[in-house]
PDB file of N, CA and C in Angstrom:
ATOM      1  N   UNK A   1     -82.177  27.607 -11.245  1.00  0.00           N
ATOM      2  CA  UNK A   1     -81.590  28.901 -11.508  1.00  0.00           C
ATOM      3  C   UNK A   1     -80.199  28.939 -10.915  1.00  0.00           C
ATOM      4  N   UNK A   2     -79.312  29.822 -11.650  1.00  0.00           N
ATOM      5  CA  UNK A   2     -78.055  29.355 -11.279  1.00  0.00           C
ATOM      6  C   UNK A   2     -77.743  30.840 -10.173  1.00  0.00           C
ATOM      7  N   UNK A   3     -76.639  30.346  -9.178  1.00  0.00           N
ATOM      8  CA  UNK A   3     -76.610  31.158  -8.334  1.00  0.00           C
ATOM      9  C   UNK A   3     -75.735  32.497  -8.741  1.00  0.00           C
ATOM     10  N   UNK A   4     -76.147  33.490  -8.184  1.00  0.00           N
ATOM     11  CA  UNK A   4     -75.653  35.083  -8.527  1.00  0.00           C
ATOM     12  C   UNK A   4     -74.040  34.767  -8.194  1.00  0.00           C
ATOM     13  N   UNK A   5     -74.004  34.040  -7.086  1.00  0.00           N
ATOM     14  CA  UNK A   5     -72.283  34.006  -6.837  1.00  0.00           C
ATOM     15  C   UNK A   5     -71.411  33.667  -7.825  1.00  0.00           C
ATOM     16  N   UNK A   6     -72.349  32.692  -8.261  1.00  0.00           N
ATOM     17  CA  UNK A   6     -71.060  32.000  -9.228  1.00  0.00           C
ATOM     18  C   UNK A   6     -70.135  32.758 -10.167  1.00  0.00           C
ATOM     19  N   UNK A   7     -71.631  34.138 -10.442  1.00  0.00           N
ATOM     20  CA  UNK A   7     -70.757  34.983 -12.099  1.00  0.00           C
ATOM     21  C   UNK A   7     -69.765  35.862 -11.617  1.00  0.00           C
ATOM     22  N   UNK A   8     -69.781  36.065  -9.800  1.00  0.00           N
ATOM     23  CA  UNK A   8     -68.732  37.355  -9.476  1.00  0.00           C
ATOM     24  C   UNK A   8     -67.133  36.371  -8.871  1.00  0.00           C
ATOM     25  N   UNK A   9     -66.106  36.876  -9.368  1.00  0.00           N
ATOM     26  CA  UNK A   9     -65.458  35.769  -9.234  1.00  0.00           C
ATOM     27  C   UNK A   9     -63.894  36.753  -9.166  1.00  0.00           C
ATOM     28  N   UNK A  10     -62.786  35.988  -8.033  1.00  0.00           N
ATOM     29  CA  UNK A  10     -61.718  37.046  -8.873  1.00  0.00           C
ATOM     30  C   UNK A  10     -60.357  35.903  -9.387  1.00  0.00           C
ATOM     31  N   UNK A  11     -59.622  36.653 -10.239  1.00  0.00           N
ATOM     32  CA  UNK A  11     -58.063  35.515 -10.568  1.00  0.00           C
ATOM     33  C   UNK A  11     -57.308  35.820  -9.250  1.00  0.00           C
ATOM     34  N   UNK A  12     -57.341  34.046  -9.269  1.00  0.00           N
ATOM     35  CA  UNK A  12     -56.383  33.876  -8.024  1.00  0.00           C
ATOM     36  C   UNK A  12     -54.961  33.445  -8.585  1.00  0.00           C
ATOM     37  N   UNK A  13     -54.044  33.991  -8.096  1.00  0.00           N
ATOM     38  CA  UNK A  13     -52.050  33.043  -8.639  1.00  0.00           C
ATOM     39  C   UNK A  13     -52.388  32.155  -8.101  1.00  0.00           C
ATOM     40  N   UNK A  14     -51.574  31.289  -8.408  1.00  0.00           N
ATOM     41  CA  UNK A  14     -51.448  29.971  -8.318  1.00  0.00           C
ATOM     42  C   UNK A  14     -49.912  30.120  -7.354  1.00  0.00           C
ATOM     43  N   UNK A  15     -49.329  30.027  -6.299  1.00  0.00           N
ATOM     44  CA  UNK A  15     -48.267  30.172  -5.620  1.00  0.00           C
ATOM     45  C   UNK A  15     -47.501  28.751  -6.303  1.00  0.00           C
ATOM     46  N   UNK A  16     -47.807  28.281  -7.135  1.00  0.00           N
ATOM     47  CA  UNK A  16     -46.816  27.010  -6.896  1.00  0.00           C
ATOM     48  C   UNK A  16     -46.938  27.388  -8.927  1.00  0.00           C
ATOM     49  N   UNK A  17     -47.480  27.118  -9.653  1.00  0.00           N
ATOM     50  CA  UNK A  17     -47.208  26.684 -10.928  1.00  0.00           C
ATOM     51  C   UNK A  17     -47.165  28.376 -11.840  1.00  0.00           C
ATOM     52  N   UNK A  18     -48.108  29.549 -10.818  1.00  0.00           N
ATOM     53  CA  UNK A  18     -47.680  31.117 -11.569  1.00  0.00           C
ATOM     54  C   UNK A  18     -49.151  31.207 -12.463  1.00  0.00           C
ATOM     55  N   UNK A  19     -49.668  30.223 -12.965  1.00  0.00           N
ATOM     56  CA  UNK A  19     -51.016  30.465 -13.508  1.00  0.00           C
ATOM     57  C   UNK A  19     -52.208  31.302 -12.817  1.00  0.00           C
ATOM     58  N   UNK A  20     -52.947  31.902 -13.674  1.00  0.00           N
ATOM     59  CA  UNK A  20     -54.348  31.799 -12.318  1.00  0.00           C
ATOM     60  C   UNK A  20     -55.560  31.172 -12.748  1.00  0.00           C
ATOM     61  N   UNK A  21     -56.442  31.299 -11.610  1.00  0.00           N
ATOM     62  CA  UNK A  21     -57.551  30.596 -11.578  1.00  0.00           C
ATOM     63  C   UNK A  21     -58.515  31.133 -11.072  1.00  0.00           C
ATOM     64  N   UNK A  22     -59.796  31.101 -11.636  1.00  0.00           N
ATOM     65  CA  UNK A  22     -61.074  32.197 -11.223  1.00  0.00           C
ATOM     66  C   UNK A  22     -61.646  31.260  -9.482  1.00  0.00           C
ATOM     67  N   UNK A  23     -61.385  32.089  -8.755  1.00  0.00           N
ATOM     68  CA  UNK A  23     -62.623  31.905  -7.664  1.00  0.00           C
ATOM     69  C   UNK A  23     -63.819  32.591  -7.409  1.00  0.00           C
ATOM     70  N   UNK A  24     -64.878  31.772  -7.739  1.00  0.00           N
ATOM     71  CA  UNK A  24     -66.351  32.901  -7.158  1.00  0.00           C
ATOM     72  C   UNK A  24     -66.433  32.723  -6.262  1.00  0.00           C
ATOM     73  N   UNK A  25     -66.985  33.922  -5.822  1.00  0.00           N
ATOM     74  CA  UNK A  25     -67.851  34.049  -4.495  1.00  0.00           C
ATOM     75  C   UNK A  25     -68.568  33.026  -4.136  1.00  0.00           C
ATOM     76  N   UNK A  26     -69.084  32.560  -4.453  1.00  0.00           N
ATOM     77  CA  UNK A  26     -69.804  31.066  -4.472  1.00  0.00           C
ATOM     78  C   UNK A  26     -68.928  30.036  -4.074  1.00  0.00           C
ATOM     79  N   UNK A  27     -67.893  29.718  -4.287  1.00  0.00           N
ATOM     80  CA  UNK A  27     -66.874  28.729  -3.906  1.00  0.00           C
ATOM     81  C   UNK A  27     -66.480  29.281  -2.789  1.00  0.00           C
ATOM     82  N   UNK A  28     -66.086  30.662  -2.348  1.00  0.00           N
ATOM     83  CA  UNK A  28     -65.547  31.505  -1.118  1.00  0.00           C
ATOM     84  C   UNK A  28     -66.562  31.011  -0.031  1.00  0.00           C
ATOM     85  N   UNK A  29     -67.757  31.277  -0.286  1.00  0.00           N
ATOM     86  CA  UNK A  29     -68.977  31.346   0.684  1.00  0.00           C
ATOM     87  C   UNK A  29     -69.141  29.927   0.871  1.00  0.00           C
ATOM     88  N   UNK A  30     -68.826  28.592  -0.283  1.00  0.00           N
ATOM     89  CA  UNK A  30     -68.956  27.646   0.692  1.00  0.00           C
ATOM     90  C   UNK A  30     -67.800  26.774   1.233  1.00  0.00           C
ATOM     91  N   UNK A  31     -66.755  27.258   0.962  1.00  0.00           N
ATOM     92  CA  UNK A  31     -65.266  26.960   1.627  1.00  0.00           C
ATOM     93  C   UNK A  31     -65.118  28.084   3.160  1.00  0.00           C
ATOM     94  N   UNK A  32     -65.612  28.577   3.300  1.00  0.00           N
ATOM     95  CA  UNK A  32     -66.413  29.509   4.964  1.00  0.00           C
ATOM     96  C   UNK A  32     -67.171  28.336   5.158  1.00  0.00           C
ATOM     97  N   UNK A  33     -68.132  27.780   4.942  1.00  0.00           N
ATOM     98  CA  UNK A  33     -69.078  26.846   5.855  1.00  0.00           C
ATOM     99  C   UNK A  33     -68.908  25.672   5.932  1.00  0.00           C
ATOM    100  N   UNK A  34     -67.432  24.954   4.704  1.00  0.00           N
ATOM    101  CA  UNK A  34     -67.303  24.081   5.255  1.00  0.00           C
ATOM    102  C   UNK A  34     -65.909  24.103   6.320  1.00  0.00           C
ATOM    103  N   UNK A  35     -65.367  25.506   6.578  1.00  0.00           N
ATOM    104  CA  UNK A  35     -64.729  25.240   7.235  1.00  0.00           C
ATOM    105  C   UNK A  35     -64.996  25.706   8.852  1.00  0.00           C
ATOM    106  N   UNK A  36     -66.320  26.015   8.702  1.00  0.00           N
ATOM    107  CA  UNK A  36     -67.025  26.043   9.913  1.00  0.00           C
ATOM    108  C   UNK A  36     -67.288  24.547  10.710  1.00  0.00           C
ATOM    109  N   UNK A  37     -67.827  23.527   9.618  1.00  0.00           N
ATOM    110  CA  UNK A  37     -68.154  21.867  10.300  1.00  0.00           C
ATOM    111  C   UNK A  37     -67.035  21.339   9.878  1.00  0.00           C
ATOM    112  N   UNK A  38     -65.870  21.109   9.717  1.00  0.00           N
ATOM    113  CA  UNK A  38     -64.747  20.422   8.729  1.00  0.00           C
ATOM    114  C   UNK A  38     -63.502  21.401   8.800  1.00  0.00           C
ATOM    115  N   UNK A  39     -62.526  20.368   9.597  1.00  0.00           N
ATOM    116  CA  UNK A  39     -60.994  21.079   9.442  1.00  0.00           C
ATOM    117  C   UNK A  39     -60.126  20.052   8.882  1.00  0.00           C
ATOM    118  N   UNK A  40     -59.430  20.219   7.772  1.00  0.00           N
ATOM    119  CA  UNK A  40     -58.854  18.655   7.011  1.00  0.00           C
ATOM    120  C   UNK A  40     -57.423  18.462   8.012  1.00  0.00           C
ATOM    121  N   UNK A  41     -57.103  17.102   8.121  1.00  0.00           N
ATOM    122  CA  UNK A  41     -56.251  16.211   8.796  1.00  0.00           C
ATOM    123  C   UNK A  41     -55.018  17.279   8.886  1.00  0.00           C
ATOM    124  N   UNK A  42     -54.674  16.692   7.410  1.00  0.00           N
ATOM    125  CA  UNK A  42     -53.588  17.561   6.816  1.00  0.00           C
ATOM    126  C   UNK A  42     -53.275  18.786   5.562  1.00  0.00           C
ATOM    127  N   UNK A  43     -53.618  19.675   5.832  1.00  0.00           N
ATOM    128  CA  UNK A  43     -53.914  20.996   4.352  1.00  0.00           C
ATOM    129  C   UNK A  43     -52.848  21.231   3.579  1.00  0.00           C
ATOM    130  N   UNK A  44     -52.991  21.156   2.416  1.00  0.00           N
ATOM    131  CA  UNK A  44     -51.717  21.685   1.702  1.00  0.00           C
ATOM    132  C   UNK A  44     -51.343  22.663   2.079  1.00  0.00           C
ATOM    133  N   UNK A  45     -50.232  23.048   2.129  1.00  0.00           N
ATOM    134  CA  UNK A  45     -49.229  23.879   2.742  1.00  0.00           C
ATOM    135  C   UNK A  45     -49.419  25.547   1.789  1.00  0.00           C
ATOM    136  N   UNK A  46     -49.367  25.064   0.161  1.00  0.00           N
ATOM    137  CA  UNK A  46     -49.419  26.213  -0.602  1.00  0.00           C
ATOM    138  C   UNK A  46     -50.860  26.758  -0.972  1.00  0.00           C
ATOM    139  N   UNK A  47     -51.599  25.775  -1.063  1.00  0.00           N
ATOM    140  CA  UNK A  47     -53.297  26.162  -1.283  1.00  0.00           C
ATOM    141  C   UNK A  47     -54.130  26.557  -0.155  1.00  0.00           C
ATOM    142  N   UNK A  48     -53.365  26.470   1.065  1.00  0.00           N
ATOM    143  CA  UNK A  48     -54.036  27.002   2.368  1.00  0.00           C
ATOM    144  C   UNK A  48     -53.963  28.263   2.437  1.00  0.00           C
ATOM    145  N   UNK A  49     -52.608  28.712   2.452  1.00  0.00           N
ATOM    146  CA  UNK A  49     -52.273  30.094   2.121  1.00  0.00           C
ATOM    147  C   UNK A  49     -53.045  30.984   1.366  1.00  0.00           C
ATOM    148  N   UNK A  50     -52.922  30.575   0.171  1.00  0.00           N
ATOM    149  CA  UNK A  50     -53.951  31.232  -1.012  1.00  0.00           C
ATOM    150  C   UNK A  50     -55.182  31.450  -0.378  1.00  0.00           C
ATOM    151  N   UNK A  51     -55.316  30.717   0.184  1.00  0.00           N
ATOM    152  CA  UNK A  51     -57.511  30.697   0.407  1.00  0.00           C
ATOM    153  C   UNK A  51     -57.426  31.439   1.435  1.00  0.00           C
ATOM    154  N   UNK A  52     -56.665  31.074   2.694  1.00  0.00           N
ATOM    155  CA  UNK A  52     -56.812  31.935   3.575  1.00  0.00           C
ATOM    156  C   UNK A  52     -56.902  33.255   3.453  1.00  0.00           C
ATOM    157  N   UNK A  53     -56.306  34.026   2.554  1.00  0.00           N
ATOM    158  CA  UNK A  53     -56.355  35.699   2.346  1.00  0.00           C
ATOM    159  C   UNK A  53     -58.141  35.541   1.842  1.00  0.00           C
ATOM    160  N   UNK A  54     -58.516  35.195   0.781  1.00  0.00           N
ATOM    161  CA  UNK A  54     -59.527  35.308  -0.058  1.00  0.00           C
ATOM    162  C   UNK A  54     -60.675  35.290   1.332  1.00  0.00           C
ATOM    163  N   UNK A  55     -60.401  34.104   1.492  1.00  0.00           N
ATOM    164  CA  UNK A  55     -61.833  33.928   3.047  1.00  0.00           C
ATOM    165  C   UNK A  55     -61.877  35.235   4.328  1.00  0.00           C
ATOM    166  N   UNK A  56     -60.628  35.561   4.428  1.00  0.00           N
ATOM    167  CA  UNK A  56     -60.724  36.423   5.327  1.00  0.00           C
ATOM    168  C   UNK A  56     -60.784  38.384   5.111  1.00  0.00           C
ATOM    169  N   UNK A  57     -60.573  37.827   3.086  1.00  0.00           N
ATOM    170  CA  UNK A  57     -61.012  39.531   2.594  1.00  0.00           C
ATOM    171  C   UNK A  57     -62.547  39.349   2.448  1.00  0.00           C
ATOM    172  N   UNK A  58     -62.867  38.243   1.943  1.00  0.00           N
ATOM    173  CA  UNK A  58     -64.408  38.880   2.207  1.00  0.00           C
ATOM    174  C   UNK A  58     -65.165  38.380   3.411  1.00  0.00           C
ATOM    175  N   UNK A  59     -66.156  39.296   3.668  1.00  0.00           N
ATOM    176  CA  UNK A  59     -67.227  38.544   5.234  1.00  0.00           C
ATOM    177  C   UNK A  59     -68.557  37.323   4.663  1.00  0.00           C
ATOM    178  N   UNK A  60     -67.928  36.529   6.116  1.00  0.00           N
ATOM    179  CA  UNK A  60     -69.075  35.217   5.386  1.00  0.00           C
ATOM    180  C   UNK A  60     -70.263  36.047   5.597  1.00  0.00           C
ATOM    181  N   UNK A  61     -70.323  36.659   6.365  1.00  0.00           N
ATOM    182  CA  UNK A  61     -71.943  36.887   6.381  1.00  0.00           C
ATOM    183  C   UNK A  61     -72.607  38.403   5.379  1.00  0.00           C
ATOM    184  N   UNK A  62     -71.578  38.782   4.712  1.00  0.00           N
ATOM    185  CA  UNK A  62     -72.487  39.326   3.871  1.00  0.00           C
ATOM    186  C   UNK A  62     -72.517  38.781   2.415  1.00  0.00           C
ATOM    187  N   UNK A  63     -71.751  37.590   2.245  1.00  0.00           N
ATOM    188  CA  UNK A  63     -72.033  36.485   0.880  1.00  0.00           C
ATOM    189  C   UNK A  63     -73.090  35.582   1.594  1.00  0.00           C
ATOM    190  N   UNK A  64     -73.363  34.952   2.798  1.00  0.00           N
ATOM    191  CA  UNK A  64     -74.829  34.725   3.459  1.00  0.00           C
ATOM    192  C   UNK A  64     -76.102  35.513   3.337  1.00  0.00           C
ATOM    193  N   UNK A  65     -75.832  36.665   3.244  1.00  0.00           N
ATOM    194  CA  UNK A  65     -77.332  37.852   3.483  1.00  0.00           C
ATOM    195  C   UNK A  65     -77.389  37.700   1.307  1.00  0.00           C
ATOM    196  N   UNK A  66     -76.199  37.753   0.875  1.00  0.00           N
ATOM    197  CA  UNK A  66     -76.404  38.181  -0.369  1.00  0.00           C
ATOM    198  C   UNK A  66     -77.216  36.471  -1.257  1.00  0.00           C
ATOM    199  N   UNK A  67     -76.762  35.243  -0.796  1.00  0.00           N
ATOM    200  CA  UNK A  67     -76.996  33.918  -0.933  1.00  0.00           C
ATOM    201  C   UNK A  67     -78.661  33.720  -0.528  1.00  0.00           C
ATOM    202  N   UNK A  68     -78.781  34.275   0.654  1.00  0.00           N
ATOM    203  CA  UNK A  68     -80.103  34.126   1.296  1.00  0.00           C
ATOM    204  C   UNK A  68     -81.292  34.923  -0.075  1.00  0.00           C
ATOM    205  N   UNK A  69     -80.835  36.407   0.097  1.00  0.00           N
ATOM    206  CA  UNK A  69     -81.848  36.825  -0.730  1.00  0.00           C
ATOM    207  C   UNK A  69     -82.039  36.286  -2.419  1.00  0.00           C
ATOM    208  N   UNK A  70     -80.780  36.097  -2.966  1.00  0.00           N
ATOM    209  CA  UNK A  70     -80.719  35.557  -3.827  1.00  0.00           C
ATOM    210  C   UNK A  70     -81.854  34.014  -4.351  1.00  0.00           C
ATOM    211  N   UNK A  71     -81.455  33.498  -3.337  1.00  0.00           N
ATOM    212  CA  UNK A  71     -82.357  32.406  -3.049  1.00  0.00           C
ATOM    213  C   UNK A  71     -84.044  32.812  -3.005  1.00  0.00           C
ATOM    214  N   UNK A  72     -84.133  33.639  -2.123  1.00  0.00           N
ATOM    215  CA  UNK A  72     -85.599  33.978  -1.948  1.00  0.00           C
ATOM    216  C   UNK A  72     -85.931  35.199  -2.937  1.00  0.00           C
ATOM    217  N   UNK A  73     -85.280  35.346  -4.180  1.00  0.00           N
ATOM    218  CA  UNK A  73     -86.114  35.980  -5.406  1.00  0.00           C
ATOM    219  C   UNK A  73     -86.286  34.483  -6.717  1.00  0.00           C
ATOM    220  N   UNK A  74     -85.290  33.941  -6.393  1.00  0.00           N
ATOM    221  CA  UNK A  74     -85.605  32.912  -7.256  1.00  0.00           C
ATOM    222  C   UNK A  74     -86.543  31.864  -7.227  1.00  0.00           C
ATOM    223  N   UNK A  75     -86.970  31.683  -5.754  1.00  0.00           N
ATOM    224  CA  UNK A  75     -88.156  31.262  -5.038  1.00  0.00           C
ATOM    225  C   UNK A  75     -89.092  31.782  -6.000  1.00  0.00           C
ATOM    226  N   UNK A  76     -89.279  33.269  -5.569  1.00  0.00           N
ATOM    227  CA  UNK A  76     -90.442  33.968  -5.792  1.00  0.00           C
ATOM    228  C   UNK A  76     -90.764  33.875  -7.222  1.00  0.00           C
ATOM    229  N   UNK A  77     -89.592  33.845  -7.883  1.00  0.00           N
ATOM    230  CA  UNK A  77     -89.844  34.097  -9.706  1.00  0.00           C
ATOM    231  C   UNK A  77     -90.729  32.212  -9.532  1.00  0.00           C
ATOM    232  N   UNK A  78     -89.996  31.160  -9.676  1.00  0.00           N
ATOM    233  CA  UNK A  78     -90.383  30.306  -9.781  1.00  0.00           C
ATOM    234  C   UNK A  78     -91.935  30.244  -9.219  1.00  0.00           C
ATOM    235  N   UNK A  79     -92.479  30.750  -8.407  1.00  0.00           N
ATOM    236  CA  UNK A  79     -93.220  30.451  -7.847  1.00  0.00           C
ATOM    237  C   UNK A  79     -95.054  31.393  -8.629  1.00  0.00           C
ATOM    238  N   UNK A  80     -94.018  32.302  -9.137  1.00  0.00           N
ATOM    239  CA  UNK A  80     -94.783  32.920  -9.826  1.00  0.00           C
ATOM    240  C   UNK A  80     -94.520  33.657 -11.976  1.00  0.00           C
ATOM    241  N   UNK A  81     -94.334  31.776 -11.652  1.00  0.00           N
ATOM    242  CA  UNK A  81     -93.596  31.450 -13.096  1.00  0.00           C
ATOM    243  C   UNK A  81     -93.062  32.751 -13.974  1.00  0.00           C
ATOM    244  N   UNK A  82     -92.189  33.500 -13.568  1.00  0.00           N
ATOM    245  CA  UNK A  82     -91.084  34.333 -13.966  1.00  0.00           C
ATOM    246  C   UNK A  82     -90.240  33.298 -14.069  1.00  0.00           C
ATOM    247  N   UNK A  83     -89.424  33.691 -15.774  1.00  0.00           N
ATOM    248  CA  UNK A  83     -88.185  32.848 -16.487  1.00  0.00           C
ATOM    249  C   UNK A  83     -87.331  34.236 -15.989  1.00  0.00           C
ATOM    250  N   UNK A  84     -86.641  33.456 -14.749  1.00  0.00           N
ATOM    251  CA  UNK A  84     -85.591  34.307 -14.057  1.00  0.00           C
ATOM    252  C   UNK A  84     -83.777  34.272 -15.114  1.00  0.00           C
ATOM    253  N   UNK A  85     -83.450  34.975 -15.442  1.00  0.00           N
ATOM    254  CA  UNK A  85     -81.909  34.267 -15.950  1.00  0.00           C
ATOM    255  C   UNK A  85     -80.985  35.281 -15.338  1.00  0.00           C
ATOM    256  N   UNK A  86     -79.937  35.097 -15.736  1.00  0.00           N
ATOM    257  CA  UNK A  86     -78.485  35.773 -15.435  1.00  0.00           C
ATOM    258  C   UNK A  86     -77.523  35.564 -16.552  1.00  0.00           C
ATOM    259  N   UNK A  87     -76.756  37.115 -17.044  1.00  0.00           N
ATOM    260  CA  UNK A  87     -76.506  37.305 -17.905  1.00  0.00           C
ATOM    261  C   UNK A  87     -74.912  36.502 -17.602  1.00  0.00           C
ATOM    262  N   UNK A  88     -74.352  35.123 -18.195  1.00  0.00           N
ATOM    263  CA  UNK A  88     -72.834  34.845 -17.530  1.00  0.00           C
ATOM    264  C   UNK A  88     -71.816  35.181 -18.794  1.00  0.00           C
TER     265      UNK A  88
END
């Protein structure tokens, strides 16, 4: 089952080329945890920027509480063979 994060998402600019590009919540929530175990050598200078606002407008821990439960209904459907979907 595919995760609820993925479908909520917002356009990000692109600081360098002016385009945008969708980030979900799902990518937010796990660019927070890997930058909890993992700090890179050297970060791009213009894509650090960008992310940094996004990570620090939303809270890791309520895309955690929202990930967690998410997880534990899809458990439950599976478990009690409910064809769970999401409308993308």
């Amino acid at each position: 089952m595919d995760n609820l994060l993925r479908h909520a998402y917002v356009e990000q600019p692109c600081a360098t080329c002016g385009e945008s590009y969708r980030v979900t919540l799902y990518d937010v929530l796990l660019e927070h945890r890997v930058r909890q175990e993992w700090h890179p050598q050297r970060p791009c200078s213009s894509c650090a920027v960008e992310n940094t606002f996004l990570l620090g407008a939303i809270p890791t821990s309520a895309l955690d509480q929202i990930d967690r439960a998410w997880s534990e209904i899809v458990e439950t459907a599976r478990a009690r063979d409910i064809s769970l979907r999401t409308d993308a």
